[in-house]
Structures are given as C-alpha cells and as structure tokens.
C-alpha atoms as a PDB file:
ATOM      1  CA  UNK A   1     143.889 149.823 -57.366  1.00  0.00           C
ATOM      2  CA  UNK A   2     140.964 150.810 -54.505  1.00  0.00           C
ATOM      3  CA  UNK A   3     142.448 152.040 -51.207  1.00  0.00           C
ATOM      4  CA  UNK A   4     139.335 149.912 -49.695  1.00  0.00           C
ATOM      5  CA  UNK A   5     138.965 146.448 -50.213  1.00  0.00           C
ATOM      6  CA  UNK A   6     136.185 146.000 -52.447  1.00  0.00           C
ATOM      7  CA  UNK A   7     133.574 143.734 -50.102  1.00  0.00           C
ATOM      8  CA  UNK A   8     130.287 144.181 -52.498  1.00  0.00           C
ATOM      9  CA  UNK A   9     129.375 144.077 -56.003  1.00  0.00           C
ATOM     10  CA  UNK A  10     125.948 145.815 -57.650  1.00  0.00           C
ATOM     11  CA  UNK A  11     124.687 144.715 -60.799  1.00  0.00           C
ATOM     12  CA  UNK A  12     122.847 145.947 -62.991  1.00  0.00           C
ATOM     13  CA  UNK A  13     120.766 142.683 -64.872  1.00  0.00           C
ATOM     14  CA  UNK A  14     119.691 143.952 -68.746  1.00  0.00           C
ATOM     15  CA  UNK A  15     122.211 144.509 -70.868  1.00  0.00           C
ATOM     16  CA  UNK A  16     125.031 142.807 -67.921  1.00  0.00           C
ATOM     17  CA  UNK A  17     123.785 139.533 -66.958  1.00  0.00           C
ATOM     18  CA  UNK A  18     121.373 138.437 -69.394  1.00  0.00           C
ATOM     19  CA  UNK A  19     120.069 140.754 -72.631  1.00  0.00           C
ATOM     20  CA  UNK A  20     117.684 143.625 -72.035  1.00  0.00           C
ATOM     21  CA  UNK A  21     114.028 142.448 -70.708  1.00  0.00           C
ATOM     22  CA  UNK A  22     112.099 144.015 -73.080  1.00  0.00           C
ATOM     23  CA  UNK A  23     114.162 147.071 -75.117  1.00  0.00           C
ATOM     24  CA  UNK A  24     113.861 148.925 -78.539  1.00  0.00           C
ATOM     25  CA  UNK A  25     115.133 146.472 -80.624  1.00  0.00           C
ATOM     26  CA  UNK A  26     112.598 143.686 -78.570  1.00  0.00           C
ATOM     27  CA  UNK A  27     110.067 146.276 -79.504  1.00  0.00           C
ATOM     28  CA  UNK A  28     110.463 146.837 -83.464  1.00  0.00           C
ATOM     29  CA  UNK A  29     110.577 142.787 -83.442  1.00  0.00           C
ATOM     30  CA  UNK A  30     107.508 142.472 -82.158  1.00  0.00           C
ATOM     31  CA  UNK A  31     105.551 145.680 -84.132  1.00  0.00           C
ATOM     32  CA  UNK A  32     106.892 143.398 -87.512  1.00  0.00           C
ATOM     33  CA  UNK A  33     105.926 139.787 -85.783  1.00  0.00           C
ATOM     34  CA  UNK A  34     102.475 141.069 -84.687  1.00  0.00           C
ATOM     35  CA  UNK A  35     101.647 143.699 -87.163  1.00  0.00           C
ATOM     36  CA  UNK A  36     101.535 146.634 -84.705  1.00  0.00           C
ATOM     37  CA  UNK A  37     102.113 150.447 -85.934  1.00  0.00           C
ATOM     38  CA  UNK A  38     106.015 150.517 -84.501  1.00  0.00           C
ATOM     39  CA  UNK A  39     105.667 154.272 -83.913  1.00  0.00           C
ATOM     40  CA  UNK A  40     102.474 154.303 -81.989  1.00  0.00           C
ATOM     41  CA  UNK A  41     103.859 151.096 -79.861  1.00  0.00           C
ATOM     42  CA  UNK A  42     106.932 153.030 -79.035  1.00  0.00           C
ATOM     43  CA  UNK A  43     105.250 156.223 -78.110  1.00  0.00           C
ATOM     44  CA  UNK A  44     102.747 154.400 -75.791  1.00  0.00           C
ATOM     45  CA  UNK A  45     105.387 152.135 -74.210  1.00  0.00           C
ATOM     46  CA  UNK A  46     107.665 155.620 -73.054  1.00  0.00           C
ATOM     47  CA  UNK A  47     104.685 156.774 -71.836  1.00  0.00           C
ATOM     48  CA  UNK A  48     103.681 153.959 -69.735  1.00  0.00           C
ATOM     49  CA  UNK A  49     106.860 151.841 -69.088  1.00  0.00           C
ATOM     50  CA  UNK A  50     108.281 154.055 -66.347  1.00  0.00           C
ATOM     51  CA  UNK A  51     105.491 153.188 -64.287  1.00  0.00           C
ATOM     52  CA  UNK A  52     105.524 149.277 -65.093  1.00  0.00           C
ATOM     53  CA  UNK A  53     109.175 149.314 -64.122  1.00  0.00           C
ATOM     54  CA  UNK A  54     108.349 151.481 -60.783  1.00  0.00           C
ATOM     55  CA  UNK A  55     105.612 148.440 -59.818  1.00  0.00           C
ATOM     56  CA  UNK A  56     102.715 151.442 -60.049  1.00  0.00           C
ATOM     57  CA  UNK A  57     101.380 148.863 -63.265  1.00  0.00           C
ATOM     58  CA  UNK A  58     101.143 145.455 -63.582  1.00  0.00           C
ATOM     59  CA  UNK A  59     102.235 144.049 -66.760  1.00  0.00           C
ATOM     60  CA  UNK A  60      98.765 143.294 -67.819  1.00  0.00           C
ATOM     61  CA  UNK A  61      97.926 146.945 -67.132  1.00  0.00           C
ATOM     62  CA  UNK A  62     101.083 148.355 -69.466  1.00  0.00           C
ATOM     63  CA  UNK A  63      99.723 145.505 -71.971  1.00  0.00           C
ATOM     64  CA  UNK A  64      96.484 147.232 -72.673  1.00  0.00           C
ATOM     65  CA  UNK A  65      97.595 150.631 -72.481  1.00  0.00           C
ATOM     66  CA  UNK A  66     100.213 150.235 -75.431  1.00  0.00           C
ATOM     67  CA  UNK A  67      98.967 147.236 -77.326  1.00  0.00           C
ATOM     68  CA  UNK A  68      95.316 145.988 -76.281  1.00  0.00           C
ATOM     69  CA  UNK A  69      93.514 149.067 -76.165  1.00  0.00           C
ATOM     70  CA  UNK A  70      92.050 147.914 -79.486  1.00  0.00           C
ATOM     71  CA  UNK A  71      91.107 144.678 -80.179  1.00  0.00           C
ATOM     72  CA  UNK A  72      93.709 142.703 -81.856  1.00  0.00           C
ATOM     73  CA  UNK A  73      93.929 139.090 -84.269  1.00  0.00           C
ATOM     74  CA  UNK A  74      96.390 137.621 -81.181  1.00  0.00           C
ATOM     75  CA  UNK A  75      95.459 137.273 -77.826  1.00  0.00           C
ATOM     76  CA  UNK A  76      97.291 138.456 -74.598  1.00  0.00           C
ATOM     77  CA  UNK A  77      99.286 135.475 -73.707  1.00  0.00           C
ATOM     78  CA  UNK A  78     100.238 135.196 -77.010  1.00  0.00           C
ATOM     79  CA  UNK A  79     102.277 138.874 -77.277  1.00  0.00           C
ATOM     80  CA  UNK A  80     103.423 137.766 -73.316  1.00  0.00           C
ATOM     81  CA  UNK A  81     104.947 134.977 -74.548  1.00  0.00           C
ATOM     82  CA  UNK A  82     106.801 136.817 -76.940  1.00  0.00           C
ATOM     83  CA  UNK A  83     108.151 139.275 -74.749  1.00  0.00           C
ATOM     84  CA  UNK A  84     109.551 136.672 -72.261  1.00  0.00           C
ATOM     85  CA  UNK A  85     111.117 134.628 -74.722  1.00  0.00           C
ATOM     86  CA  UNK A  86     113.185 137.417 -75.748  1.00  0.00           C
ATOM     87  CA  UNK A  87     115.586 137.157 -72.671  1.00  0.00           C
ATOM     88  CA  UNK A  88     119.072 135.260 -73.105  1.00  0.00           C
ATOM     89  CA  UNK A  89     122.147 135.148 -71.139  1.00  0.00           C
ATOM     90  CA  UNK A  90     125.596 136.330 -71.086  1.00  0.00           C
ATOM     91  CA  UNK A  91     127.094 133.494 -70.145  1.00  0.00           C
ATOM     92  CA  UNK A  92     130.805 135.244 -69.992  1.00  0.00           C
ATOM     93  CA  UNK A  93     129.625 138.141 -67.272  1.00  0.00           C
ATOM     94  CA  UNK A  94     127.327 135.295 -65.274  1.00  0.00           C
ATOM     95  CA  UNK A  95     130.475 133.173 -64.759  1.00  0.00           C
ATOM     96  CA  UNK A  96     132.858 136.311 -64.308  1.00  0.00           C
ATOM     97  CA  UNK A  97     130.674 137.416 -61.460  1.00  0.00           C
ATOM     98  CA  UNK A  98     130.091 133.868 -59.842  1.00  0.00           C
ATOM     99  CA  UNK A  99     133.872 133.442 -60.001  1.00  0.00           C
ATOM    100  CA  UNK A 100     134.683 136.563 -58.184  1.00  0.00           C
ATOM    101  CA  UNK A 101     132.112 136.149 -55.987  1.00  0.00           C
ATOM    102  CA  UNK A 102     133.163 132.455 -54.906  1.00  0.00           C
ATOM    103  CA  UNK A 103     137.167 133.886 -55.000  1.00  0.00           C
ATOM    104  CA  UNK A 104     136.692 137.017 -52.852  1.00  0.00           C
ATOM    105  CA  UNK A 105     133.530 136.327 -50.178  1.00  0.00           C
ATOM    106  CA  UNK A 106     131.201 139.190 -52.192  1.00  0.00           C
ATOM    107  CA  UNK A 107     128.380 140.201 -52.033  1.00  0.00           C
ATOM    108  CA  UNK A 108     126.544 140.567 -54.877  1.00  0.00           C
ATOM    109  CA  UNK A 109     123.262 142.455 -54.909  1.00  0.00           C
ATOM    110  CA  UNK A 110     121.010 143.355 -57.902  1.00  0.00           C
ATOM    111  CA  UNK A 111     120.585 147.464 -58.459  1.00  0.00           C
ATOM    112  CA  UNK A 112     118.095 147.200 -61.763  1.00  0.00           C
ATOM    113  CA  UNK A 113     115.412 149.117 -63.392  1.00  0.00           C
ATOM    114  CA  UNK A 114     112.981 146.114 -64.619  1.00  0.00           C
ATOM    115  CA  UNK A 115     108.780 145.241 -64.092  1.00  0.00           C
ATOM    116  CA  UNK A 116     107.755 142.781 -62.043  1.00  0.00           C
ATOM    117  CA  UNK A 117     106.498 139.947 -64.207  1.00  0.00           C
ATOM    118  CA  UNK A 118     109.522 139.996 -66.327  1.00  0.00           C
ATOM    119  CA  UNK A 119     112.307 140.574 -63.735  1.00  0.00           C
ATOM    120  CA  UNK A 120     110.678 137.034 -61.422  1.00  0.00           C
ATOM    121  CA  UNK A 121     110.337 135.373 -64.966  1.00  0.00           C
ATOM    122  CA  UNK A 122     114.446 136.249 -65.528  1.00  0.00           C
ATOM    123  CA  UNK A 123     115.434 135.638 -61.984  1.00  0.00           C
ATOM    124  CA  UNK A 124     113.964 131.974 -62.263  1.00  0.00           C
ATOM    125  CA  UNK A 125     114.577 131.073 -65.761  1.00  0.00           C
ATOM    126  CA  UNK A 126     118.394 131.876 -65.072  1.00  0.00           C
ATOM    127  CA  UNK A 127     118.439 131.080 -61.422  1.00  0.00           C
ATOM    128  CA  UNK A 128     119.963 134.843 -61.027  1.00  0.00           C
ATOM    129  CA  UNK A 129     119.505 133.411 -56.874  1.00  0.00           C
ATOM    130  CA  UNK A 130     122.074 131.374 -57.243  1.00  0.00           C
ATOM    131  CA  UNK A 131     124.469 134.415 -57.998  1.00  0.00           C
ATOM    132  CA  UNK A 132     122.552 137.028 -56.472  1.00  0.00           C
ATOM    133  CA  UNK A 133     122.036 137.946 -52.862  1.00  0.00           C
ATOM    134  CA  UNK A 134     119.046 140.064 -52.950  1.00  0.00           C
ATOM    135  CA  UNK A 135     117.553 142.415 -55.775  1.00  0.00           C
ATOM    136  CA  UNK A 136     117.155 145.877 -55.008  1.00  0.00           C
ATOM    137  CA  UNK A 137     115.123 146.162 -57.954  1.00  0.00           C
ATOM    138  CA  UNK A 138     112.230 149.449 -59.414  1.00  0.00           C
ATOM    139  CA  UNK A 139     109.757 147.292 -59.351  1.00  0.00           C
ATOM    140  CA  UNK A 140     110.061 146.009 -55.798  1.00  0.00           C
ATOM    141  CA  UNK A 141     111.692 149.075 -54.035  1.00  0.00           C
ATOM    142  CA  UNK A 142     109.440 151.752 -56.048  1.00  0.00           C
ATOM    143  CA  UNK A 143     112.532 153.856 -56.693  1.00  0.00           C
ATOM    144  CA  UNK A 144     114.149 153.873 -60.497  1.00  0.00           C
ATOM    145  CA  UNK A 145     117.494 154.905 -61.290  1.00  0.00           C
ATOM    146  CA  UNK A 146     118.961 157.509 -61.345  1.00  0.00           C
ATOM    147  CA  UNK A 147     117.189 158.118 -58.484  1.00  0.00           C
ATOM    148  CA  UNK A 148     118.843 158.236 -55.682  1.00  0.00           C
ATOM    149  CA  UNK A 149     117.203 156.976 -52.716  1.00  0.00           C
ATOM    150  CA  UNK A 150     117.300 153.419 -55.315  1.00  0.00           C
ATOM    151  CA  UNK A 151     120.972 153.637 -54.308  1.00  0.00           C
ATOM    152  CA  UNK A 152     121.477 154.727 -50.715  1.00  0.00           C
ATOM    153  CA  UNK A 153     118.758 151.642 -50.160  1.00  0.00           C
ATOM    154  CA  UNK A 154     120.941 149.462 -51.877  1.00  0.00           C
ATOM    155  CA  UNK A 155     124.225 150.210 -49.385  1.00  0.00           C
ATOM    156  CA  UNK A 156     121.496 150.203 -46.681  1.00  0.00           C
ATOM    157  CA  UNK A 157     120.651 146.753 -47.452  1.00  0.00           C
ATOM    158  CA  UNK A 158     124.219 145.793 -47.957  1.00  0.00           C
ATOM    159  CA  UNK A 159     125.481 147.411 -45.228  1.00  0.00           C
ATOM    160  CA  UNK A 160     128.452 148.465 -47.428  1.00  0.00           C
ATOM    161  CA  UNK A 161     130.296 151.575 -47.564  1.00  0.00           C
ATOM    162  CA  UNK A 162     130.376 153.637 -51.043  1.00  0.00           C
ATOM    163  CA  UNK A 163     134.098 153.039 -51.307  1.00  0.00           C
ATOM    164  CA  UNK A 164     133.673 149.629 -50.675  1.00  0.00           C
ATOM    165  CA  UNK A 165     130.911 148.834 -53.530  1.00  0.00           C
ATOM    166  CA  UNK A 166     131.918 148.241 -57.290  1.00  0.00           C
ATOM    167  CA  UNK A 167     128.993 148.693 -59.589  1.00  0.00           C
ATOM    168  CA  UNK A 168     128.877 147.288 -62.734  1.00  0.00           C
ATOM    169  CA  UNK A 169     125.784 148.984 -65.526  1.00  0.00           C
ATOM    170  CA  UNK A 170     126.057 149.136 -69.235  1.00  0.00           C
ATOM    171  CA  UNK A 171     124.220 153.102 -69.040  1.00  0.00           C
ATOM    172  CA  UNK A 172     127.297 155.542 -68.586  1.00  0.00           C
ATOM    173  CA  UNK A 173     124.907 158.157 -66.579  1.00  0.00           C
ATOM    174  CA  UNK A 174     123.925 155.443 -63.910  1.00  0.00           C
ATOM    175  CA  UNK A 175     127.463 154.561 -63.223  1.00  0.00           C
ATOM    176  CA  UNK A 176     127.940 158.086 -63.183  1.00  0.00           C
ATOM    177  CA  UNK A 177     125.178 158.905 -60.596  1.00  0.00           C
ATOM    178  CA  UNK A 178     127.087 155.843 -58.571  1.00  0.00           C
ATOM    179  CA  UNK A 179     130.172 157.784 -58.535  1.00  0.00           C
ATOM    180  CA  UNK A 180     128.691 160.985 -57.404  1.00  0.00           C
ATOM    181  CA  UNK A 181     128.246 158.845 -54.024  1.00  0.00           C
ATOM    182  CA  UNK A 182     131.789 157.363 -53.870  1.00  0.00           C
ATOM    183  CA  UNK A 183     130.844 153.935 -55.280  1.00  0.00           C
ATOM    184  CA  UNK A 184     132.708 152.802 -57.773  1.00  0.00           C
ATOM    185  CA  UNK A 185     130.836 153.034 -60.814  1.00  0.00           C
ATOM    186  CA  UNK A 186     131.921 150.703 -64.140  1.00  0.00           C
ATOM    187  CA  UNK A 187     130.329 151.217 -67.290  1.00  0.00           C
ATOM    188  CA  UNK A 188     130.024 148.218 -68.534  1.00  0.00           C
ATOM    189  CA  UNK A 189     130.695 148.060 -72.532  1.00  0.00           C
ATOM    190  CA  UNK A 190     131.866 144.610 -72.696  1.00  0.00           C
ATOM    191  CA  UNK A 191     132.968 141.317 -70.644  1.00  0.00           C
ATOM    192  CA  UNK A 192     137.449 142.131 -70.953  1.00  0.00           C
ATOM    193  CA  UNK A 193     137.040 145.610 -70.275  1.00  0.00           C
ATOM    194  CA  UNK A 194     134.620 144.937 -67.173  1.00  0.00           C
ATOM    195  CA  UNK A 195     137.168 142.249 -66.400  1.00  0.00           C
ATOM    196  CA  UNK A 196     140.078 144.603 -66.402  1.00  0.00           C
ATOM    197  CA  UNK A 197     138.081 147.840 -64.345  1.00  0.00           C
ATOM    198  CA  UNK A 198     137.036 145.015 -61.843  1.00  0.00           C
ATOM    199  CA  UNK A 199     140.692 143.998 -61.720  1.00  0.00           C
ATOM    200  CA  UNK A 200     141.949 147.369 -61.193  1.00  0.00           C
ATOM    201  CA  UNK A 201     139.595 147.748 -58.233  1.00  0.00           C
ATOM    202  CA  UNK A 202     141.371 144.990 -56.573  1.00  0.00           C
ATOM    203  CA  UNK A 203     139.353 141.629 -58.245  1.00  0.00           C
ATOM    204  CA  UNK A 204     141.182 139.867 -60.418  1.00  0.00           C
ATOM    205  CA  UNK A 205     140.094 137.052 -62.246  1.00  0.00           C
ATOM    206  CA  UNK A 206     142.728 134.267 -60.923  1.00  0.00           C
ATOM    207  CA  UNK A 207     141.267 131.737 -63.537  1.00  0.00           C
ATOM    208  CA  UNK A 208     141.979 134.069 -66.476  1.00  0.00           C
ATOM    209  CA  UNK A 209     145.555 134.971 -64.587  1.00  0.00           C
ATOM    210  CA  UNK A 210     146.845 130.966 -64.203  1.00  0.00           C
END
C-alpha cells in the first residue's frame, strides 16, 4: 500500500476509458472500407499524426495530407464520419473510475495524447466531464507524452504531489516515464488487474469488496 494517501488520479482516455480514437487497426478498416493503399495511408499518417495530436494541424489539415491529396470517389465528411464512429466505451473502467472517484474525493484529470476534433467529439459523446476534472490533453497543452513538461503541467494543474498521483495508461513506457517522477504509474492491461494495482495503492473498490 502507498505511504501517501492517494488524492488524484490521471488517465489516460484511448485504450482506458473508451477504445483508441483513431489507431492501426481503425486505420486498416478504413484503407479496406474506402479503397485506400493501407501502406501509403499508414506511412503518411506517422508522418503527420504527431503533429495533429500536438494541435500544430487541424484535422482537416492531417485529412489531406494522408488521404485527400488526390482526389478521391468519397468526400471529406464522409471518411470523418468514419473515423468518429469508431470510438466506443469501456464501460467497466468508466464506472471503476466514477466509483472511486465518488468513494475517495479524487481528482481525476485527463493526461492523453489525442487531436483536437476527435478528443471534443469523445469528451461529449461520452460526457468524459462528468468524470473528468480537466484534460491535460497534446492537443490543448502542445506537449505529447513522453514528454515531460506534459506531466509536470499536469501536477501543476492538480496541485498534487508525485507520490500522491496514481496514473493509469495502457503504454508500459508512459507509465514508466510517470514513475521516473515518483507518480505512481499503472500499466493498464485490463479492468481486474487495474482494479487490484489501484487497490494496492490504497483505493479499493468497496462495491466489488461487499
């Protein structure tokens, strides 16, 4: 168990909260929906998507860099559309984190790598403001993890100390970098064993315990 008292949760959103926004298997779906070359799609987005996700392109802008920079038999909303409906929830981590957040007074703050259009999109279509307190997020604070600075903003904002922060991500490296500070970093491969490292840091789940 933490010697602190654990006052302040980060979470990461893709992969934690709700599926990835738009990720690799997102990606081939759409080169076979569409009829896009997969390869040259994939190779354009890691070129680009860094930047969307840092708010330095708008989606529109990432859109004709890896798909409209030849005319195509589907128009732009069209593919957008796509892309959005993509998203679903995890319905087991949303009400995991609402319940510990309702049981122990956290805070819960957002510490994501996601572009702008798709990360307001997700926060509405899932009201993520109902659970979340603020969103220190790439494409609003123009930092993208690992970085660091993404991080000491986020205990800024949350006036937390490291050793009082868990933070939940389902990439070991990022939890990783969150350790290197003192925070305590989960990686997150699935709702019991997130359940149990939260519950060793002091948060137990009393619904799951009665």
């Amino acid at each position: 168990m933490s010697s602190a008292r654990i006052t302040t949760l980060f979470v990461d959103i893709g992969n934690v909260l709700l599926t990835n926004g738009w990720d690799r298997r997102m990606r081939v779906k759409a080169a076979g929906v569409f009829g896009l070359d997969h390869d040259e799609m994939d190779e354009r987005h890691h070129l680009t998507f860094g930047a969307y996700e840092m708010g330095r392109l708008s989606l529109e802008e990432y859109l004709n860099l890896v798909v409209f920079y030849e005319k195509r038999s589907f128009s732009k909303d069209d593919f957008k559309k796509f892309m959005l409906e993509q998203s679903e929830p995890m319905p087991e981590m949303l009400d995991l984190i609402g319940r510990l957040k309702a049981m122990y007074g956290l805070k819960v703050i957002a510490v994501n790598n996601e572009g702008r259009e798709l990360m307001l999109y997700r926060v509405e279509k899932f009201d993520l403001r109902s659970l979340i307190d603020f969103f220190v997020s790439s494409c609003f604070v123009h930092y993208r993890k690992p970085d660091l600075g993404m991080y000491f903003l986020a205990l800024d904002c949350a006036q937390a100390k490291p050793e009082e922060v868990a933070y939940i991500d389902d990439r070991a490296l990022f939890a990783e970098v969150a350790g290197s500070l003192g925070i305590h970093g989960i990686y997150h491969t699935g709702f019991r064993a997130t359940r149990a490292a939260l519950e060793a840091l002091g948060l137990p789940d009393q619904r799951m315990a009665s």
